[in-house]
Structures are given as structure tokens and as C-alpha cells.
N, C-alpha and C. Protein backbone atom coordinates (compact mmCIF):
# COMPACT_ATOMS: atom_id res chain seq x y z
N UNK A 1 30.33 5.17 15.64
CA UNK A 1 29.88 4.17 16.60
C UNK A 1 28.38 4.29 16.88
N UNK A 2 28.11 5.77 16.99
CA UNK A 2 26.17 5.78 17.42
C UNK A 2 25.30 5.79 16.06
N UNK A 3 26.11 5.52 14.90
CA UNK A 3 25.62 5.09 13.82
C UNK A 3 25.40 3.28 13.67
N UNK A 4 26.34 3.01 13.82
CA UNK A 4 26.50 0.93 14.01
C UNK A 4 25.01 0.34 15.20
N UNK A 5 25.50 1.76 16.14
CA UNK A 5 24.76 1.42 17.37
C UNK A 5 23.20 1.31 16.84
N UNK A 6 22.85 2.21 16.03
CA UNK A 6 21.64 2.55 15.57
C UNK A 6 20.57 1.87 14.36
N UNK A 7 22.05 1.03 13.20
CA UNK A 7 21.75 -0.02 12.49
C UNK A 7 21.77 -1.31 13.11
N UNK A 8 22.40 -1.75 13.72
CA UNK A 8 22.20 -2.83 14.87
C UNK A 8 20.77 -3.03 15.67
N UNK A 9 20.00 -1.95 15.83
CA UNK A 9 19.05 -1.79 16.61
C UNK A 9 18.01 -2.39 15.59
N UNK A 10 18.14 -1.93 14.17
CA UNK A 10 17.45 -1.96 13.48
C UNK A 10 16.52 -3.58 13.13
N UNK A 11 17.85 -4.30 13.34
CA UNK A 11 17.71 -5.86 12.98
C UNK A 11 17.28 -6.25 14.70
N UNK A 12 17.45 -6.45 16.00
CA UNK A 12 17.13 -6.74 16.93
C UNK A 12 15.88 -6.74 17.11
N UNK A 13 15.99 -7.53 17.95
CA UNK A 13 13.95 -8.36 18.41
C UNK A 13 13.88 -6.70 19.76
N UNK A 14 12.88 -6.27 19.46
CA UNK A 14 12.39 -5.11 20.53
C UNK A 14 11.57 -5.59 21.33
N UNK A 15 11.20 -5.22 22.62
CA UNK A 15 10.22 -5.82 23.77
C UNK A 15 8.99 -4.71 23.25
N UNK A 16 8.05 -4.82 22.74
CA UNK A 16 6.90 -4.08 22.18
C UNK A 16 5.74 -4.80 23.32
N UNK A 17 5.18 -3.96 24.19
CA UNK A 17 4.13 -3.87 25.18
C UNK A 17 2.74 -3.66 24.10
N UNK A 18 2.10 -4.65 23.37
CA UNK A 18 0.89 -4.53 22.76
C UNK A 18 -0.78 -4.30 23.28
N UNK A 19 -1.59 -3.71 23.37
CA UNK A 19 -2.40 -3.14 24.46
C UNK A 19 -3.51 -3.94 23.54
N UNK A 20 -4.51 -4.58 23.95
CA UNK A 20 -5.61 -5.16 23.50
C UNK A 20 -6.47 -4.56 23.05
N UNK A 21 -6.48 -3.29 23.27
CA UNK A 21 -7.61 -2.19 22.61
C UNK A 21 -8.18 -2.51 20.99
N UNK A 22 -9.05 -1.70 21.24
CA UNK A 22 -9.81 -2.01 19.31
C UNK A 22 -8.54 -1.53 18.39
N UNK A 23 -8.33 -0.07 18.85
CA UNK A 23 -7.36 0.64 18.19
C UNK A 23 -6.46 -0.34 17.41
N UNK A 24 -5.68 -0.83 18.50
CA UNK A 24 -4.59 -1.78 17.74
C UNK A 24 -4.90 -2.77 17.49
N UNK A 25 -5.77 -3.28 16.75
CA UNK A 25 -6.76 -4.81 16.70
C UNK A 25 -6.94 -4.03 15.48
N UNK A 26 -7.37 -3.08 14.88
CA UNK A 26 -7.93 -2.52 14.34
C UNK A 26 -6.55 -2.09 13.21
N UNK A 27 -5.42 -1.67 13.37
CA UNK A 27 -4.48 -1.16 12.49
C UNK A 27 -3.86 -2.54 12.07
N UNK A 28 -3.82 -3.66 13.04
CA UNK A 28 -3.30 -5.19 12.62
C UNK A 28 -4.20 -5.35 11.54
N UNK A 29 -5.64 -5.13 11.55
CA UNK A 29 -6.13 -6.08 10.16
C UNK A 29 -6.29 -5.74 9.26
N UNK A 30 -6.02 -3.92 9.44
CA UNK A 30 -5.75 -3.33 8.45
C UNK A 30 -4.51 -3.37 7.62
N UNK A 31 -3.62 -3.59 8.12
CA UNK A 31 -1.94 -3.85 8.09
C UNK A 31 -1.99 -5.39 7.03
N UNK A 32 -2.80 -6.13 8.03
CA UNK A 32 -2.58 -7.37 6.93
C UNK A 32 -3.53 -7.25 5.77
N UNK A 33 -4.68 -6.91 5.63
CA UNK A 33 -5.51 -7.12 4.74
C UNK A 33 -4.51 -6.34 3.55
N UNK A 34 -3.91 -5.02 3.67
CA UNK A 34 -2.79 -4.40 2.95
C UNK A 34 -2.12 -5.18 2.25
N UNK A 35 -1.35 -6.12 2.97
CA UNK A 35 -0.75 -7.17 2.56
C UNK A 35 -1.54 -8.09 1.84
N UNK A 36 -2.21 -8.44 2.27
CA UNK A 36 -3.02 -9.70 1.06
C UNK A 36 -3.53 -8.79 -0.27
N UNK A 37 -3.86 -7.99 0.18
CA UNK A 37 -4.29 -7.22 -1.01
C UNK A 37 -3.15 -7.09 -2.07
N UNK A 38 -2.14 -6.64 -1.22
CA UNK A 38 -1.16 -6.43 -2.64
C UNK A 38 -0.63 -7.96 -3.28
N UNK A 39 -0.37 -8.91 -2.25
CA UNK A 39 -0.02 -10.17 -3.07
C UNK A 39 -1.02 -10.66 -3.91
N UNK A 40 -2.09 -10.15 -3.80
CA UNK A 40 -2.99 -11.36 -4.77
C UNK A 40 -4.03 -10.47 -5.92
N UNK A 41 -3.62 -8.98 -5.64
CA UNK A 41 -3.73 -8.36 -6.36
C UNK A 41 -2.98 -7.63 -7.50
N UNK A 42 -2.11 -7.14 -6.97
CA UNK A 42 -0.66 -6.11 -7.27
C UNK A 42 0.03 -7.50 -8.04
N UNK A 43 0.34 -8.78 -7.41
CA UNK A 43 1.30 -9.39 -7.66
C UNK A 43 1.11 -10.74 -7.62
N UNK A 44 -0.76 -11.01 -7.54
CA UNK A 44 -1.70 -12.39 -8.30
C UNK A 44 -0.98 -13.20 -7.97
N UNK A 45 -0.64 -13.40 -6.33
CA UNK A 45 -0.57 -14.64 -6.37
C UNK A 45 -2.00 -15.36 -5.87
N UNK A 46 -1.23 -16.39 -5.21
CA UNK A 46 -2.18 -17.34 -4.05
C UNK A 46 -1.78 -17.78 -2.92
N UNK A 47 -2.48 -18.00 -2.15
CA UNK A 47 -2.54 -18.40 -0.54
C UNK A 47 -1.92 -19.67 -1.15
N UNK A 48 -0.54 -20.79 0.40
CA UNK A 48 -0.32 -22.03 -0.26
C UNK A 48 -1.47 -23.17 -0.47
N UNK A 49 -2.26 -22.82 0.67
CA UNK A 49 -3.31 -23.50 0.89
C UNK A 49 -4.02 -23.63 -0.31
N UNK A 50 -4.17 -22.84 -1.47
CA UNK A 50 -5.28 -22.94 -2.63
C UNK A 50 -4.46 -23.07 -3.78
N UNK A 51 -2.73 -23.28 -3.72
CA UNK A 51 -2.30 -24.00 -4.80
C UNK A 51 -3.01 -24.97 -5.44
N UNK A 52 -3.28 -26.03 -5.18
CA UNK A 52 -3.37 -27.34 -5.37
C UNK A 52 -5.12 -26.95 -6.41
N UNK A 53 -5.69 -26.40 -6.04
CA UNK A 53 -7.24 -25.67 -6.65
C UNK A 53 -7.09 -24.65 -7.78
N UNK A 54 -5.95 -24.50 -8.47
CA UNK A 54 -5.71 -23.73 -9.05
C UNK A 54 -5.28 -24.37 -10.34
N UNK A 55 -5.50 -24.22 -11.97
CA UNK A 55 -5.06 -25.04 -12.97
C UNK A 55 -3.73 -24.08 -13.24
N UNK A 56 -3.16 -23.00 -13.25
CA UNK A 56 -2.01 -22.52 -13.27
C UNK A 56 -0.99 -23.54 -13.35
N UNK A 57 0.07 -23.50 -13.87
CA UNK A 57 1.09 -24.49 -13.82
C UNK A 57 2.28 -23.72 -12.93
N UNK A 58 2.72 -23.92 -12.16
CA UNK A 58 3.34 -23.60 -11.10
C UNK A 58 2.87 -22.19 -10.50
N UNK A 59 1.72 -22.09 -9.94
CA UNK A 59 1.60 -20.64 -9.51
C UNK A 59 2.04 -19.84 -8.52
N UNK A 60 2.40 -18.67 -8.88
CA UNK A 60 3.19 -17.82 -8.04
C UNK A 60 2.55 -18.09 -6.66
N UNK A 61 2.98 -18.04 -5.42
CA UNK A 61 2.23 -18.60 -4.19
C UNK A 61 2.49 -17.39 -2.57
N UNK A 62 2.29 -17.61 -1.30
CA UNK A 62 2.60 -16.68 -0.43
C UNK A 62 2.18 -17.80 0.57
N UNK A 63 2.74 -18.38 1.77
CA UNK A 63 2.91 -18.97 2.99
C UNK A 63 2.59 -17.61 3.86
N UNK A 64 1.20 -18.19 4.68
CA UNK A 64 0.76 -16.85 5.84
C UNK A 64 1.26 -17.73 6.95
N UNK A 65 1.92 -17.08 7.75
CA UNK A 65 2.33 -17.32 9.34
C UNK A 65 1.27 -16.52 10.60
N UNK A 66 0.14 -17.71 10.65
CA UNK A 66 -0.29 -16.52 11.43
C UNK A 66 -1.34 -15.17 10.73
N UNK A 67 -1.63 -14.40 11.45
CA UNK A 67 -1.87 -13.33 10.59
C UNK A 67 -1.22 -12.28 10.40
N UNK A 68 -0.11 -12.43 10.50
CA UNK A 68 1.06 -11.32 10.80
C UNK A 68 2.19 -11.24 9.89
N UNK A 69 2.73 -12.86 9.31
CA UNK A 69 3.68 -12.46 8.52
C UNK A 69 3.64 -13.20 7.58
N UNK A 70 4.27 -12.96 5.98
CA UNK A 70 3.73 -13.50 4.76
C UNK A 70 4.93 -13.70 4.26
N UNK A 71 5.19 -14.73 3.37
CA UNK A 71 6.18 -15.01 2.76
C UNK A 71 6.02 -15.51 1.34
N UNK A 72 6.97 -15.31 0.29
CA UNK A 72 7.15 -15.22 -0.96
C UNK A 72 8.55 -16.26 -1.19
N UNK A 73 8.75 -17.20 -1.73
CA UNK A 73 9.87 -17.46 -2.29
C UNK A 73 9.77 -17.70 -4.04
N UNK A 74 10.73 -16.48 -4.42
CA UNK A 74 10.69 -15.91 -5.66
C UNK A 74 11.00 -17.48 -6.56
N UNK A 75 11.75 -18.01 -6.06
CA UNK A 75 12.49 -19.20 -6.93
C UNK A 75 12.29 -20.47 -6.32
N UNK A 76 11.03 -20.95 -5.82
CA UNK A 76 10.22 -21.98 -5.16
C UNK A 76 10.16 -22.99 -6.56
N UNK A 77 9.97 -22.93 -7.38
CA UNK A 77 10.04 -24.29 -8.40
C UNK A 77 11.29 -24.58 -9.29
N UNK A 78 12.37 -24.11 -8.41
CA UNK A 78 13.51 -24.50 -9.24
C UNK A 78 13.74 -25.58 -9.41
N UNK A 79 14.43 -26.36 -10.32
CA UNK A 79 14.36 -27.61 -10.03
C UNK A 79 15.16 -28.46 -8.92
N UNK A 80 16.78 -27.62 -9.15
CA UNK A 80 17.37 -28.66 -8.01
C UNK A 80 17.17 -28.16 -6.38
N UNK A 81 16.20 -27.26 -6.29
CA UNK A 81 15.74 -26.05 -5.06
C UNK A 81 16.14 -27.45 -3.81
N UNK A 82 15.47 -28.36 -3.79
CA UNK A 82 15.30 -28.90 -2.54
C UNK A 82 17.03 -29.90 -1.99
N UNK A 83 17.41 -29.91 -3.23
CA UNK A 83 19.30 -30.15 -2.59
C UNK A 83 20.08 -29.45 -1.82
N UNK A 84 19.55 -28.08 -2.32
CA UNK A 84 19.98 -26.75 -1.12
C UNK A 84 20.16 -26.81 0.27
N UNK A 85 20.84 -26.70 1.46
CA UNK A 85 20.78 -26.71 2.36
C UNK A 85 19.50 -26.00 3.21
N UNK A 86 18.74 -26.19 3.70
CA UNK A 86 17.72 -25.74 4.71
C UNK A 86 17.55 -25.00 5.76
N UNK A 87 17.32 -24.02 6.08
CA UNK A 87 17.49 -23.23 7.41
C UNK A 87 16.53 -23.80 7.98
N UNK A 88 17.11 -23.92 9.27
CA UNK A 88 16.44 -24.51 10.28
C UNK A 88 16.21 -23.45 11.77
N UNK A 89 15.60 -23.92 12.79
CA UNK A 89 15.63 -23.42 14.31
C UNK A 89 16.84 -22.48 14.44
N UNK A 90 18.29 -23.01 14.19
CA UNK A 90 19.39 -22.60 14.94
C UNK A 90 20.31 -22.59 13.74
N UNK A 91 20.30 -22.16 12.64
CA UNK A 91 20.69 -22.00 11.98
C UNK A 91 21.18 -20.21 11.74
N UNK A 92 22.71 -20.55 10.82
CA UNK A 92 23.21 -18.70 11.07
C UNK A 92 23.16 -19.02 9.52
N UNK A 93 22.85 -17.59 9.32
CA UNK A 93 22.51 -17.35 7.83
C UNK A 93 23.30 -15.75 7.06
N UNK A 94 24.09 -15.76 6.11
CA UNK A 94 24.20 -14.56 5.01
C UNK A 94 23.42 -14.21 4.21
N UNK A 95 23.08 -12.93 4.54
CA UNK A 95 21.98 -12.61 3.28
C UNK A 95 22.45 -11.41 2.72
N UNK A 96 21.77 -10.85 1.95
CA UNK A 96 21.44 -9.61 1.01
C UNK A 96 20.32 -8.89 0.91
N UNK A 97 20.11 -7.71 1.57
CA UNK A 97 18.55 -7.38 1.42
C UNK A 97 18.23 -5.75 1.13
N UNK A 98 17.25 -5.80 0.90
CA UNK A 98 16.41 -4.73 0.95
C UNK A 98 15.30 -4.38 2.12
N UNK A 99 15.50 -3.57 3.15
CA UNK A 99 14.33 -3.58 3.81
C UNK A 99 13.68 -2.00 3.43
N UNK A 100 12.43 -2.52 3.55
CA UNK A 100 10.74 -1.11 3.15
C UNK A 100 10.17 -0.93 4.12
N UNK A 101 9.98 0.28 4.42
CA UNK A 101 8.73 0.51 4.94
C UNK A 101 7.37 0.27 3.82
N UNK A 102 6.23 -0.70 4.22
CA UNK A 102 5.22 -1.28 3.12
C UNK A 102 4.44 -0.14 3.63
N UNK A 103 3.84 0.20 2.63
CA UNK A 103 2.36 0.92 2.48
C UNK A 103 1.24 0.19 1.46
N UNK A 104 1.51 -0.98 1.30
CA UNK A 104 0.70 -1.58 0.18
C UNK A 104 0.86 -1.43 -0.86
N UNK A 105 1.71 -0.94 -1.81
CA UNK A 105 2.15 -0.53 -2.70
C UNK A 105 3.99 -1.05 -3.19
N UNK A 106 3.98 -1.08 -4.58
CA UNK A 106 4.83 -1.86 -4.87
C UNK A 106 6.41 -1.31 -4.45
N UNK A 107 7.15 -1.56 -3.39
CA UNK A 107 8.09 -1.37 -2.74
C UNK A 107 9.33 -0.46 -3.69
N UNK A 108 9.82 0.49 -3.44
CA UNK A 108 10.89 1.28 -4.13
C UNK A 108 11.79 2.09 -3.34
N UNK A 109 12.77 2.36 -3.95
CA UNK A 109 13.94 2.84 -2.93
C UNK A 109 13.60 3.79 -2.30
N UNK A 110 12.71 4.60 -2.56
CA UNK A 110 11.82 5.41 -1.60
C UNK A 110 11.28 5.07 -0.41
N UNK A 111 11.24 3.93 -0.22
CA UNK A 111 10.71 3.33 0.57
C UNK A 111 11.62 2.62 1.84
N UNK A 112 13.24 1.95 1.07
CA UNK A 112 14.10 1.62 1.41
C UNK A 112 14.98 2.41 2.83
N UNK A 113 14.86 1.69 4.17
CA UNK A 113 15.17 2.46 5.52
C UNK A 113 16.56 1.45 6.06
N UNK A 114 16.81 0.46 4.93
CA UNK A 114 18.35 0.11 5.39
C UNK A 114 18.35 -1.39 4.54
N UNK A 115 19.54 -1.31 4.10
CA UNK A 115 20.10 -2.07 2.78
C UNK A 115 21.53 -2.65 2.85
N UNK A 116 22.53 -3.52 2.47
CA UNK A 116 23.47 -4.07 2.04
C UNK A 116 23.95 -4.31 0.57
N UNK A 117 22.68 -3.40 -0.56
CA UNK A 117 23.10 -3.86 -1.80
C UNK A 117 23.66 -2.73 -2.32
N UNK A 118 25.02 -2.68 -3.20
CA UNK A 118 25.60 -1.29 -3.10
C UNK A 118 25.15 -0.84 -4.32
N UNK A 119 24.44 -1.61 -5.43
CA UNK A 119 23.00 -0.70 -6.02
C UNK A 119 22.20 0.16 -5.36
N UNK A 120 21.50 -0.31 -4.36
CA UNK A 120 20.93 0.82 -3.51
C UNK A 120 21.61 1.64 -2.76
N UNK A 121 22.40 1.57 -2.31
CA UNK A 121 23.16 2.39 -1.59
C UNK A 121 23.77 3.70 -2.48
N UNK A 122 24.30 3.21 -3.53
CA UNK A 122 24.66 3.96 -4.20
C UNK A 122 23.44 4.97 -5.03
N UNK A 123 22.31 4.41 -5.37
CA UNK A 123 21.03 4.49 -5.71
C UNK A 123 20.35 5.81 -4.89
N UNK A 124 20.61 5.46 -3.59
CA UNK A 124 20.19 6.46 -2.89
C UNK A 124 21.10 7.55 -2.68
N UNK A 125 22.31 7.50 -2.33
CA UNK A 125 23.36 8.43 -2.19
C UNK A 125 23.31 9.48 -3.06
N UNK A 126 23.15 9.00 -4.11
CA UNK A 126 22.87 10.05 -5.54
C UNK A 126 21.61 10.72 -5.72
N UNK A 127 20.51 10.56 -4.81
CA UNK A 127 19.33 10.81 -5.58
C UNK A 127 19.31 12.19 -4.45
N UNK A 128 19.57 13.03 -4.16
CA UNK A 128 19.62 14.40 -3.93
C UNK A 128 18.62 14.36 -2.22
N UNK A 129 18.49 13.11 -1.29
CA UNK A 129 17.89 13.12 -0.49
C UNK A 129 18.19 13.28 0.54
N UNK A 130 18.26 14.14 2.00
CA UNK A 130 18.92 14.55 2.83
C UNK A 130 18.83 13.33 3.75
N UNK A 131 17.87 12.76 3.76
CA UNK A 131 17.90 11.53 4.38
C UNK A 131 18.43 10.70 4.10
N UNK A 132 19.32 10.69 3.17
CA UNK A 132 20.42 9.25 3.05
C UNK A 132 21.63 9.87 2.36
N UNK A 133 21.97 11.28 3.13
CA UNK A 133 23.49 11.67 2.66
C UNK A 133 24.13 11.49 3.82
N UNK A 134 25.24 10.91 2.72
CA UNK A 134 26.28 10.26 3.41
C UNK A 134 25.93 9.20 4.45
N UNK A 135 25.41 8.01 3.72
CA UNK A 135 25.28 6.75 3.92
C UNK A 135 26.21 5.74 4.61
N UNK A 136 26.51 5.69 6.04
CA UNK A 136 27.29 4.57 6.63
C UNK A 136 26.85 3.28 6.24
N UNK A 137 25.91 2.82 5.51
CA UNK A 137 25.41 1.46 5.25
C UNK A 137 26.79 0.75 4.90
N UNK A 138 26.95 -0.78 5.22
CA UNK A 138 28.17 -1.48 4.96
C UNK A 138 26.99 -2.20 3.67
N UNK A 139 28.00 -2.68 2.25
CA UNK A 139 27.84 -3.58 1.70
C UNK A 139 28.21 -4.71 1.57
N UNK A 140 28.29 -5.19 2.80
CA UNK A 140 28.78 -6.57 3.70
C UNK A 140 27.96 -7.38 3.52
N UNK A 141 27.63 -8.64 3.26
CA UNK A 141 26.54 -9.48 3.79
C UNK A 141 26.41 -9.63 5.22
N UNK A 142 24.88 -9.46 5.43
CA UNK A 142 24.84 -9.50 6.85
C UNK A 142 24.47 -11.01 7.29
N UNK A 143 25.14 -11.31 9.03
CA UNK A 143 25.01 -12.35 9.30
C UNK A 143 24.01 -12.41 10.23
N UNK A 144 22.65 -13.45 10.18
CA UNK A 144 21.90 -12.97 10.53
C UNK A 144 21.81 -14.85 11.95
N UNK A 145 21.44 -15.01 13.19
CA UNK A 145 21.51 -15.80 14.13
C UNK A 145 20.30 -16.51 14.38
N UNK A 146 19.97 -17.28 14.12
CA UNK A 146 18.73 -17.55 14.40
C UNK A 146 18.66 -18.59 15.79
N UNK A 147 17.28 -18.62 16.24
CA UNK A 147 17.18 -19.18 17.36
C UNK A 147 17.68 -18.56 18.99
N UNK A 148 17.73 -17.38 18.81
CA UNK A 148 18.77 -16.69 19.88
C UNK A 148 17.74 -15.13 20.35
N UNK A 149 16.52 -15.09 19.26
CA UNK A 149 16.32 -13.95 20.22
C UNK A 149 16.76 -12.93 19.55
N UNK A 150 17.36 -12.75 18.69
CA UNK A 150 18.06 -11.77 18.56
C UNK A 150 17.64 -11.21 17.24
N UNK A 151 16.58 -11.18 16.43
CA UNK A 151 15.74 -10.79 14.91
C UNK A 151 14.60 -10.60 15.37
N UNK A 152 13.97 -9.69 14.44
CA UNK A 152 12.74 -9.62 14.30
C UNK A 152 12.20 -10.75 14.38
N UNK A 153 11.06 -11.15 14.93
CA UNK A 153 9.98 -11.98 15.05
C UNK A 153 9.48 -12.60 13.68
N UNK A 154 9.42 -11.44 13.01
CA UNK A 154 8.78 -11.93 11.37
C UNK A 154 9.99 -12.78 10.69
N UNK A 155 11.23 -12.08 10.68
CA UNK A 155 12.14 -12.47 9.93
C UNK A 155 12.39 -14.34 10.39
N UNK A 156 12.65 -14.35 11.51
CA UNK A 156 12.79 -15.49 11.91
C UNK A 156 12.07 -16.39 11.63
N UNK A 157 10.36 -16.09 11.81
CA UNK A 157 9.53 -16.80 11.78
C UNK A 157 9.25 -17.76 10.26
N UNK A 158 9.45 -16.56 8.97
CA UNK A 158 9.76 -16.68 8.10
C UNK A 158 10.88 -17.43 7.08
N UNK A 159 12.13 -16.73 8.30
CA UNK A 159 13.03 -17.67 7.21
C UNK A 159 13.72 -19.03 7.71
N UNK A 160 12.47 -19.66 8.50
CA UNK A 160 12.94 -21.00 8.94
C UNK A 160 12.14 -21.85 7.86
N UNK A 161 13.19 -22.90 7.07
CA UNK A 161 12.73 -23.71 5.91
C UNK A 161 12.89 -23.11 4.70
N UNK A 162 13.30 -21.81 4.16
CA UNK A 162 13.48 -21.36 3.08
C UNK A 162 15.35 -22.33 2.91
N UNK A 163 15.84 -21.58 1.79
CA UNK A 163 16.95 -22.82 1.68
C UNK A 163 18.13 -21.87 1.08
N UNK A 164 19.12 -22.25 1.23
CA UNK A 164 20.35 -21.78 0.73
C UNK A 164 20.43 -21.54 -0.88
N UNK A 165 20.33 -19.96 -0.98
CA UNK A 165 20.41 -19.34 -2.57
C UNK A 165 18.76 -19.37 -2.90
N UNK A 166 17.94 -18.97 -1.70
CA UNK A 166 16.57 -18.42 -2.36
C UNK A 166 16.33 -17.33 -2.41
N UNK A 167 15.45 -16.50 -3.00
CA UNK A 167 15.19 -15.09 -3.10
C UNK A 167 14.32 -15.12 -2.23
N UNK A 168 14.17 -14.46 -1.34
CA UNK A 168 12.34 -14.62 -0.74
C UNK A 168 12.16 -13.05 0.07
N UNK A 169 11.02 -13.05 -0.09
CA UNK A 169 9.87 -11.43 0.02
C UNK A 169 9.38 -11.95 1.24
N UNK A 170 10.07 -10.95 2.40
CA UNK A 170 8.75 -11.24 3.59
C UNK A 170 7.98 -9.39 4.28
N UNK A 171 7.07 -10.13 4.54
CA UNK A 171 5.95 -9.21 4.66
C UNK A 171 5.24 -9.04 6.63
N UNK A 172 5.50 -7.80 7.07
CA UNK A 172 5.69 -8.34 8.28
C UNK A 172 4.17 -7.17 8.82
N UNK A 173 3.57 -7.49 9.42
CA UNK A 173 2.85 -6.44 10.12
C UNK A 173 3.40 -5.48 10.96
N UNK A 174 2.89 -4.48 11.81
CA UNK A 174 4.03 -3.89 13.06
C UNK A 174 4.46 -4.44 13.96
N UNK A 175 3.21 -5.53 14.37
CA UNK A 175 3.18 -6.62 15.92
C UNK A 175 4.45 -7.52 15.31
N UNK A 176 4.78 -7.89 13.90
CA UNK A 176 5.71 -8.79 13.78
C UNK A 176 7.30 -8.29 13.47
N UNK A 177 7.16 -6.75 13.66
CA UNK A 177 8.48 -6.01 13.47
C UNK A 177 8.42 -5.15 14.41
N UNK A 178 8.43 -3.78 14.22
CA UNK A 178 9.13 -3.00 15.43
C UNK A 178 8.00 -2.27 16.14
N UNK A 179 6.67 -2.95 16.09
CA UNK A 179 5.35 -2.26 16.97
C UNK A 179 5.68 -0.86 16.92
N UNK A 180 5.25 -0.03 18.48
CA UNK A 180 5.17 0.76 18.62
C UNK A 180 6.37 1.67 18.71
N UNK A 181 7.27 1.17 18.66
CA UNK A 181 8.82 1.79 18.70
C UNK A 181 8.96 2.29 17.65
N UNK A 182 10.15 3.80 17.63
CA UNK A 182 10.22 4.54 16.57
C UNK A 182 11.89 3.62 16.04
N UNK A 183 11.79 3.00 14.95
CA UNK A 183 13.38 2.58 15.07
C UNK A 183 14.17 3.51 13.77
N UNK A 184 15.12 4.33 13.70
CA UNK A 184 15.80 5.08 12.86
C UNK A 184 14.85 5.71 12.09
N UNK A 185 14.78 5.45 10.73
CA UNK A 185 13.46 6.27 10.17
C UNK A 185 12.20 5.32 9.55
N UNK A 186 11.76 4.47 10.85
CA UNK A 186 10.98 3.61 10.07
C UNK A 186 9.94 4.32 11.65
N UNK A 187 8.67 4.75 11.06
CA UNK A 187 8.05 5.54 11.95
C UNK A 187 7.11 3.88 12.52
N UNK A 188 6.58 4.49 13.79
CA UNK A 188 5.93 3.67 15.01
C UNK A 188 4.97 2.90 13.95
N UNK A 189 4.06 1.59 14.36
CA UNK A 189 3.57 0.64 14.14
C UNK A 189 3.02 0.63 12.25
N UNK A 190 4.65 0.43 12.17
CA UNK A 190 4.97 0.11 10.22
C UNK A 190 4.74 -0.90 9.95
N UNK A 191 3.96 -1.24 8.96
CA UNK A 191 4.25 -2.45 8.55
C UNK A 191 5.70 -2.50 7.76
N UNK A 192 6.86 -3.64 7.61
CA UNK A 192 7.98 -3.60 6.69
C UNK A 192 8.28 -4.79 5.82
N UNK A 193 9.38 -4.91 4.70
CA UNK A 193 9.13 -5.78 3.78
C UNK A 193 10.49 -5.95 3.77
N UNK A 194 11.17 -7.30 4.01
CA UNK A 194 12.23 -7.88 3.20
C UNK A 194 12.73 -7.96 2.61
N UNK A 195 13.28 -8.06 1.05
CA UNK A 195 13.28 -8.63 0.50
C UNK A 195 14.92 -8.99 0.48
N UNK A 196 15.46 -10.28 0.34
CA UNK A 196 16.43 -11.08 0.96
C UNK A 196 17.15 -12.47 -0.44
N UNK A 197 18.02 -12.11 -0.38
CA UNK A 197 18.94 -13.38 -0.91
C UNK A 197 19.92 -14.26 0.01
N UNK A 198 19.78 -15.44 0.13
CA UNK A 198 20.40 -15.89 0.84
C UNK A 198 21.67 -16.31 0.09
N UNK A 199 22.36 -16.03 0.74
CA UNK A 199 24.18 -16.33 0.32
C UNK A 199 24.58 -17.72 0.88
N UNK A 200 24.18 -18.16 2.14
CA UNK A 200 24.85 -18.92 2.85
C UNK A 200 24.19 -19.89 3.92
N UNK A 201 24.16 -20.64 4.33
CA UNK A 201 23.34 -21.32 5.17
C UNK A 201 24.48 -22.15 5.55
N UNK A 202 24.66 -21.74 7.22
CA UNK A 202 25.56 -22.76 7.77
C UNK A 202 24.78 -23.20 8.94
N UNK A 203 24.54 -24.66 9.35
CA UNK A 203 23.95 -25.18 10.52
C UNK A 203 24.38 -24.65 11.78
């Protein structure tokens, strides 16, 4: 039970008291610049804004929210993509994910602080690490509520308008995930990373 209690926590919106100081002004733009760096370096894309300026034929792309949270949809030029159902405001959603602690660097199960894919789960179970023996993780799809308050800030912010059966990479600063709070083993003002299949989209 103080295991459920503790993955539960994980996904919940936290009340994070942000202090205006340089300090933390200072780890935010570092946090994001991290992030841009690796998308357009590590993984060449582009801002959506400079699609259209680009001769690439469908180029890989990243939607900024803000300066805080970044988004990727892996399978954005599919063709029948836009028949898909739509997440919206108040929309409940199944997914599949991977969540990272980001360090700017290309995300690996090393990195991985709570999962639903029983590749990883199993992935980790085996790899001789005291930190993930004997793994309560469920390989359930999780159901995730939107409009209620009840997600991360980033996640939400993010996966409103992505669509039923997309892959999508989100990229969150600390201010847009768990700030200053220590949550399970994702240490105080982390940046963390997504990465998410959607199963289901019900209005």
C-alpha cells in the first residue's frame, strides 16, 4: 500500500512554492537551454515556428509551451494522423510510458524512475540494481484525467491536442514537474522526460 501510495504521488500535480531569486531563474534557463540543446542538436530537430523556413521535407519538429515544456510527436506526418480522436481540456486518456530523469543527454533505462512497459520493467529487474529490486511497477496502462488538477503541469499542458495512437516525447523543466520536492527517486528541481503512447482517448 505505501508503495501505490508512493507511485501515485509520482503522477500528481505538487503545490511547489517557487522563490524569485536569481538562483532559481538561473537553474530554469539552464534546465531549458538543456533541452533545446539536445532537440536540435542530439536529435536536429526544429522549433514549430521555423518549420515552414526549412527545405527539409517533413522535418522532425518540437512545440515549446512557454519556456518550460517541449513537445515531440514522433508520428506527426502520418497520413491518416488527423482522423484520430483528439485530446482535449477534459479528456481521460491510456497511455504507455517511460518516465527520465533528463540530464541532456539521450534518455536510457538508467535514467528511467517509473514505467508501465514490461520491457523495462523487466529490463531493469535484471540488471543487478538495488534500486529497482523487486519492482512493484504495474504493467497496466495508466489512466491518466485531464482537466482536474490532478498531473503534472507539463504533462497536461502538453498532451492537450496530441491524438489517439501518437508517440510523443515531452520535456518538462522542474517548475513544470516536481520543483523543489524530492518525489521517490527523482531528486529536487529535475528536469524529466516522457516518453508516452497513447492507447486510448475517451472524451
Amino acid at each position: 500500500m505505501a508503495m501505490k501510495r508512493l507511485l501515485y504521488s509520482i503522477i500528481l500535480v505538487t503545490t511547489v512554492l517557487v522563490c524569485s531569486c536569481n538562483n532559481d531563474e538561473d537553474l530554469l534557463t539552464k534546465q531549458k537551454d538543456n533541452i533545446v540543446k539536445y532537440l536540435t542538436s542530439s536529435r536536429r530537430m526544429v522549433a514549430e515556428e521555423e518549420v515552414g523556413s526549412t527545405i527539409a521535407e517533413n522535418p522532425p519538429f518540437y512545440t515549446a509551451f512557454g519556456q518550460s515544456t517541449y513537445r515531440h510527436i514522433t508520428n506527426y506526418y502520418e497520413a491518416d494522423r488527423n482522423d484520430w480522436s483528439e485530446i482535449t481540456p477534459n479528456s481521460s486518456i491510456d497511455i504507455r510510458f517511460n518516465a527520465y530523469i533528463f540530464s541532456g543527454s539521450e534518455p536510457s533505462n538508467r535514467d528511467v524512475y517509473w514505467s508501465n512497459i514490461q520491457e523495462t520493467i523487466n529490463a531493469l529487474e535484471s540488471a543487478n540494481n538495488h534500486t529497482y529490486d523487486k519492482l512493484e511497477w504495474s504493467a497496466a496502462p495508466l489512466t491518466l484525467n485531464l482537466g482536474r488538477g490532478e498531473i503534472l503541469e507539463g504533462l497536461e499542458t502538453a498532451l492537450i491536442g496530441c491524438r489517439d495512437q501518437d508517440s510523443v516525447q515531452i520535456y518538462m523543466t522542474s517548475k513544470m514537474a516536481y520543483g523543489k520536492q524530492y518525489i521517490g527517486s527523482v531528486p529536487k528541481n529535475s528536469s524529466v522526460a516522457w516518453y508516452i503512447k497513447i492507447l486510448n482517448v475517451n472524451k
